[in-house]
C-alpha atoms as a PDB file:
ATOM      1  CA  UNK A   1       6.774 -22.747 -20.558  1.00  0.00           C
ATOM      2  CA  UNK A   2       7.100 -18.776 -21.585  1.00  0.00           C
ATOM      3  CA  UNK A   3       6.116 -17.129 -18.014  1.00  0.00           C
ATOM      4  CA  UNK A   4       5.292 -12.912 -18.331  1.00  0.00           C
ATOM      5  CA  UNK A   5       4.948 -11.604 -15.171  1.00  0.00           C
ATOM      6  CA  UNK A   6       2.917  -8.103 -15.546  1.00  0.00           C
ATOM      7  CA  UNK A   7       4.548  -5.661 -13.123  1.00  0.00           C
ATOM      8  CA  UNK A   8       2.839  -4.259 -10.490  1.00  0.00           C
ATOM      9  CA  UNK A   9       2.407  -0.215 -10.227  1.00  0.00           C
ATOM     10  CA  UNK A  10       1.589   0.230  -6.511  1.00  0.00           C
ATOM     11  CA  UNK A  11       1.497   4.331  -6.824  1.00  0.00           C
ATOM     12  CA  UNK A  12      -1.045   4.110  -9.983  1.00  0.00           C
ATOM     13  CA  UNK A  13      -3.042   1.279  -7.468  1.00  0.00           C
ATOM     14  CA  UNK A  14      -2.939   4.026  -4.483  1.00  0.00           C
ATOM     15  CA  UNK A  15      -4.072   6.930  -6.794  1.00  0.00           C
ATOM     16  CA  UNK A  16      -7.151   4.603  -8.414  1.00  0.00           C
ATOM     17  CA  UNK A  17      -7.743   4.019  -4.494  1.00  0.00           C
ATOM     18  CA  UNK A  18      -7.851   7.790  -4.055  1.00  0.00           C
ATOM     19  CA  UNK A  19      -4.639   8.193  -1.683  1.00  0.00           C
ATOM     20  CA  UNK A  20      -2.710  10.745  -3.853  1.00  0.00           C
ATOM     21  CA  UNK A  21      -0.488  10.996  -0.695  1.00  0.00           C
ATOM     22  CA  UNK A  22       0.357   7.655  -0.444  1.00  0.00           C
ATOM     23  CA  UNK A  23       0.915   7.429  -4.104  1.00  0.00           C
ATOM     24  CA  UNK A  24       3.169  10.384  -3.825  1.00  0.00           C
ATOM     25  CA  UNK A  25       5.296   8.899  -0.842  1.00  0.00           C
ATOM     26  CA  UNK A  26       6.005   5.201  -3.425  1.00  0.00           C
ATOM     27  CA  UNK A  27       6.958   7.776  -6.260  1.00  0.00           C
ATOM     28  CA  UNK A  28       9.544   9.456  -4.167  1.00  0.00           C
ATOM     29  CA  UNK A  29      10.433   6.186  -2.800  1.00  0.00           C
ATOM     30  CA  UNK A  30      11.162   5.031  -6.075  1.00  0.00           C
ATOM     31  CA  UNK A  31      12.310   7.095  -7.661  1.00  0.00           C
ATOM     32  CA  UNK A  32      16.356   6.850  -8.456  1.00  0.00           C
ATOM     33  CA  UNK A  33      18.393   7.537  -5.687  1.00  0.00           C
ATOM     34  CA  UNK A  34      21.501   6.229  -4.647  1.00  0.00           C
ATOM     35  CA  UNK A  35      21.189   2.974  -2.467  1.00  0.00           C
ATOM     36  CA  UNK A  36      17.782   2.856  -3.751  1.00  0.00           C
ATOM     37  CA  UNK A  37      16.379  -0.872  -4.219  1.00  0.00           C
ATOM     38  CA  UNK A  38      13.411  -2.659  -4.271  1.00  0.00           C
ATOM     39  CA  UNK A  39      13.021  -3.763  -0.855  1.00  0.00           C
ATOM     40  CA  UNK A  40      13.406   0.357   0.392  1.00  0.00           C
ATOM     41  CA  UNK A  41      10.093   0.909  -2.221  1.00  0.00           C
ATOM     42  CA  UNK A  42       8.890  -1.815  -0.619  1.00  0.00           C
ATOM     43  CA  UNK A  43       9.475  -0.985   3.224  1.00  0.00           C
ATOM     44  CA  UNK A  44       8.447   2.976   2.224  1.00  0.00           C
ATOM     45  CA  UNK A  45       4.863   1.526   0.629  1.00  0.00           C
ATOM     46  CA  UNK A  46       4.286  -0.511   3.516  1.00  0.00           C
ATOM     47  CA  UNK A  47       5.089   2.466   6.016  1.00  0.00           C
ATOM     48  CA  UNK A  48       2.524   4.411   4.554  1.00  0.00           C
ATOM     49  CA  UNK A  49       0.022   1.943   4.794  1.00  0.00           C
ATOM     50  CA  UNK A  50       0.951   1.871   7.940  1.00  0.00           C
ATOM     51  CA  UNK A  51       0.454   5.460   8.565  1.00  0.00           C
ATOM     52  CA  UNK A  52      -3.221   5.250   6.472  1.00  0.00           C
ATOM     53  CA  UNK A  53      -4.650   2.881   8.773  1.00  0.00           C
ATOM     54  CA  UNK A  54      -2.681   4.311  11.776  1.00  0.00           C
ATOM     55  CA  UNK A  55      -4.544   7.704  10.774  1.00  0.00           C
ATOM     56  CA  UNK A  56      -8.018   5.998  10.178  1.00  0.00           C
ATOM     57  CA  UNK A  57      -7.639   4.097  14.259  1.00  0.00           C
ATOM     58  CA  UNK A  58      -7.054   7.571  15.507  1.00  0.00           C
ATOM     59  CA  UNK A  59     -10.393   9.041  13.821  1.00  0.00           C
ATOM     60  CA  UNK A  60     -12.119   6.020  14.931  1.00  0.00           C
ATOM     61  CA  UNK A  61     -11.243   7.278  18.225  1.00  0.00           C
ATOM     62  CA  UNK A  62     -11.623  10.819  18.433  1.00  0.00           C
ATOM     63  CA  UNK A  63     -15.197  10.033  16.280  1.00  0.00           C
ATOM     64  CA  UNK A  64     -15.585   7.330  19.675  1.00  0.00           C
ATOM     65  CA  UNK A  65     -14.929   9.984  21.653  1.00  0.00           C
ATOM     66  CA  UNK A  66     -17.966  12.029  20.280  1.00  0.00           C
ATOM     67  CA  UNK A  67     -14.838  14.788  18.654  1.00  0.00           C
ATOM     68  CA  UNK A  68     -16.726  17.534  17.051  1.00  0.00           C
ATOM     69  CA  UNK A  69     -14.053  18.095  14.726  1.00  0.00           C
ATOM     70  CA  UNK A  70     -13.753  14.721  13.369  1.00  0.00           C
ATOM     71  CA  UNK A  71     -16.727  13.442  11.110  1.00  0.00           C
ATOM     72  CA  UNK A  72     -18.169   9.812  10.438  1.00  0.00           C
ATOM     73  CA  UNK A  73     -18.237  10.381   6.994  1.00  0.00           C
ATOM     74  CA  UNK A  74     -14.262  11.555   7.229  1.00  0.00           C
ATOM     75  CA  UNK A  75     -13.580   8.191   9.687  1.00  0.00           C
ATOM     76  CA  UNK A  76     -15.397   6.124   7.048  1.00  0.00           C
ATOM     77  CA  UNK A  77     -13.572   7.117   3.617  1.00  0.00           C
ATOM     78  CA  UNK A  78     -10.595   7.117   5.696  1.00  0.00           C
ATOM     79  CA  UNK A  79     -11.198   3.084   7.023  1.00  0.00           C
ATOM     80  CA  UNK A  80     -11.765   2.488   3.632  1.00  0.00           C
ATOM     81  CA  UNK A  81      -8.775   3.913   2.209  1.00  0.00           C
ATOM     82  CA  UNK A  82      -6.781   2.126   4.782  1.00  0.00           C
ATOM     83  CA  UNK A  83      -8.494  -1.088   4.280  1.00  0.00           C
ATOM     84  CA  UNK A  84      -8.023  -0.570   0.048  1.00  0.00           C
ATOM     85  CA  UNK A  85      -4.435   0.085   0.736  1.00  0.00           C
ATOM     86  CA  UNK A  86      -4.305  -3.045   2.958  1.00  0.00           C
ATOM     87  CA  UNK A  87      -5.571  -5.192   0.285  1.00  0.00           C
ATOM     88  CA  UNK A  88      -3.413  -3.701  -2.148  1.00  0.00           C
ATOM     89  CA  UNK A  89      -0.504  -4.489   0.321  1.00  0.00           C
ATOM     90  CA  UNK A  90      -1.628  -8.125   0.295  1.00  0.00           C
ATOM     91  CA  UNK A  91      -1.794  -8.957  -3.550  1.00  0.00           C
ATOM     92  CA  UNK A  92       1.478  -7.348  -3.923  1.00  0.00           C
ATOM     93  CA  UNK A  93       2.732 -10.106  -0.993  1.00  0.00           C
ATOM     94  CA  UNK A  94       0.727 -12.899  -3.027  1.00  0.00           C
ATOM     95  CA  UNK A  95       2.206 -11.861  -5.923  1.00  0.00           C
ATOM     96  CA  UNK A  96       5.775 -12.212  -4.918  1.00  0.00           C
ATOM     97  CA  UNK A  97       5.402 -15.469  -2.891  1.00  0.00           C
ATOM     98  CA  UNK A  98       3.530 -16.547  -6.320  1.00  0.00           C
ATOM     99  CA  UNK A  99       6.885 -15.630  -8.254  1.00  0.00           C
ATOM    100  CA  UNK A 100       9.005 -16.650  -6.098  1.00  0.00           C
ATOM    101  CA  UNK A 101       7.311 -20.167  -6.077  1.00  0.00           C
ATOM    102  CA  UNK A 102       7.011 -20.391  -9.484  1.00  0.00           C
ATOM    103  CA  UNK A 103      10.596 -19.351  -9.887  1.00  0.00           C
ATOM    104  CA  UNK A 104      11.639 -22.207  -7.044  1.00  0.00           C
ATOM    105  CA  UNK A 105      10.107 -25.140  -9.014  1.00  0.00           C
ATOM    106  CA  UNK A 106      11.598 -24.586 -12.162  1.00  0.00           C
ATOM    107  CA  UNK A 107      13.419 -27.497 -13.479  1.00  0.00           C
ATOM    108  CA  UNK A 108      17.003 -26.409 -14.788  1.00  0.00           C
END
């Protein structure tokens, strides 16, 4: 069984999701560096999602909190970048427990 795994651009997936700065954070992240590996891209891409829906709870708030400065329609694209980034987060997870299955229950 011939098994092609297509690799998985998170940056191109966060600028398609419209987070340029997220997408900018996992090109510096991987880009090559000494000590640099693939579970630091990792652990950096997950940080910033972090930090997306971090930043979307606090807008929920100050919007919550009747904030003039803060805007629904801001707290809305923002919770929906978040959640995007999220999902992204989770298919990238799938993917690897997928491989690494796959890879498991191969007969040698």
């Amino acid at each position: 069984m011939d098994i092609k795994l297509k690799p998985f651009n998170f940056a191109e997936a966060a600028t398609r999701a419209g987070m340029p700065q997220v997408a900018q954070r996992v090109r510096n992240a991987a880009a090559p560096a000494e000590g640099a590996s693939f579970s630091s891209a990792l652990t950096n891409a997950l940080r910033s999602v972090s930090d997306s829906q971090n930043q979307a709870t606090q807008m929920q708030r100050e919007v919550s909190l009747d904030n003039p400065k803060v805007g629904i329609e801001e707290t809305m694209i923002a919770m929906q970048k978040s959640q995007i980034g999220f999902q992204a987060a989770v298919q990238v997870r799938n993917r690897l427990v997928q491989a690494y299955s796959d890879i498991m229950n191969m007969q040698v």
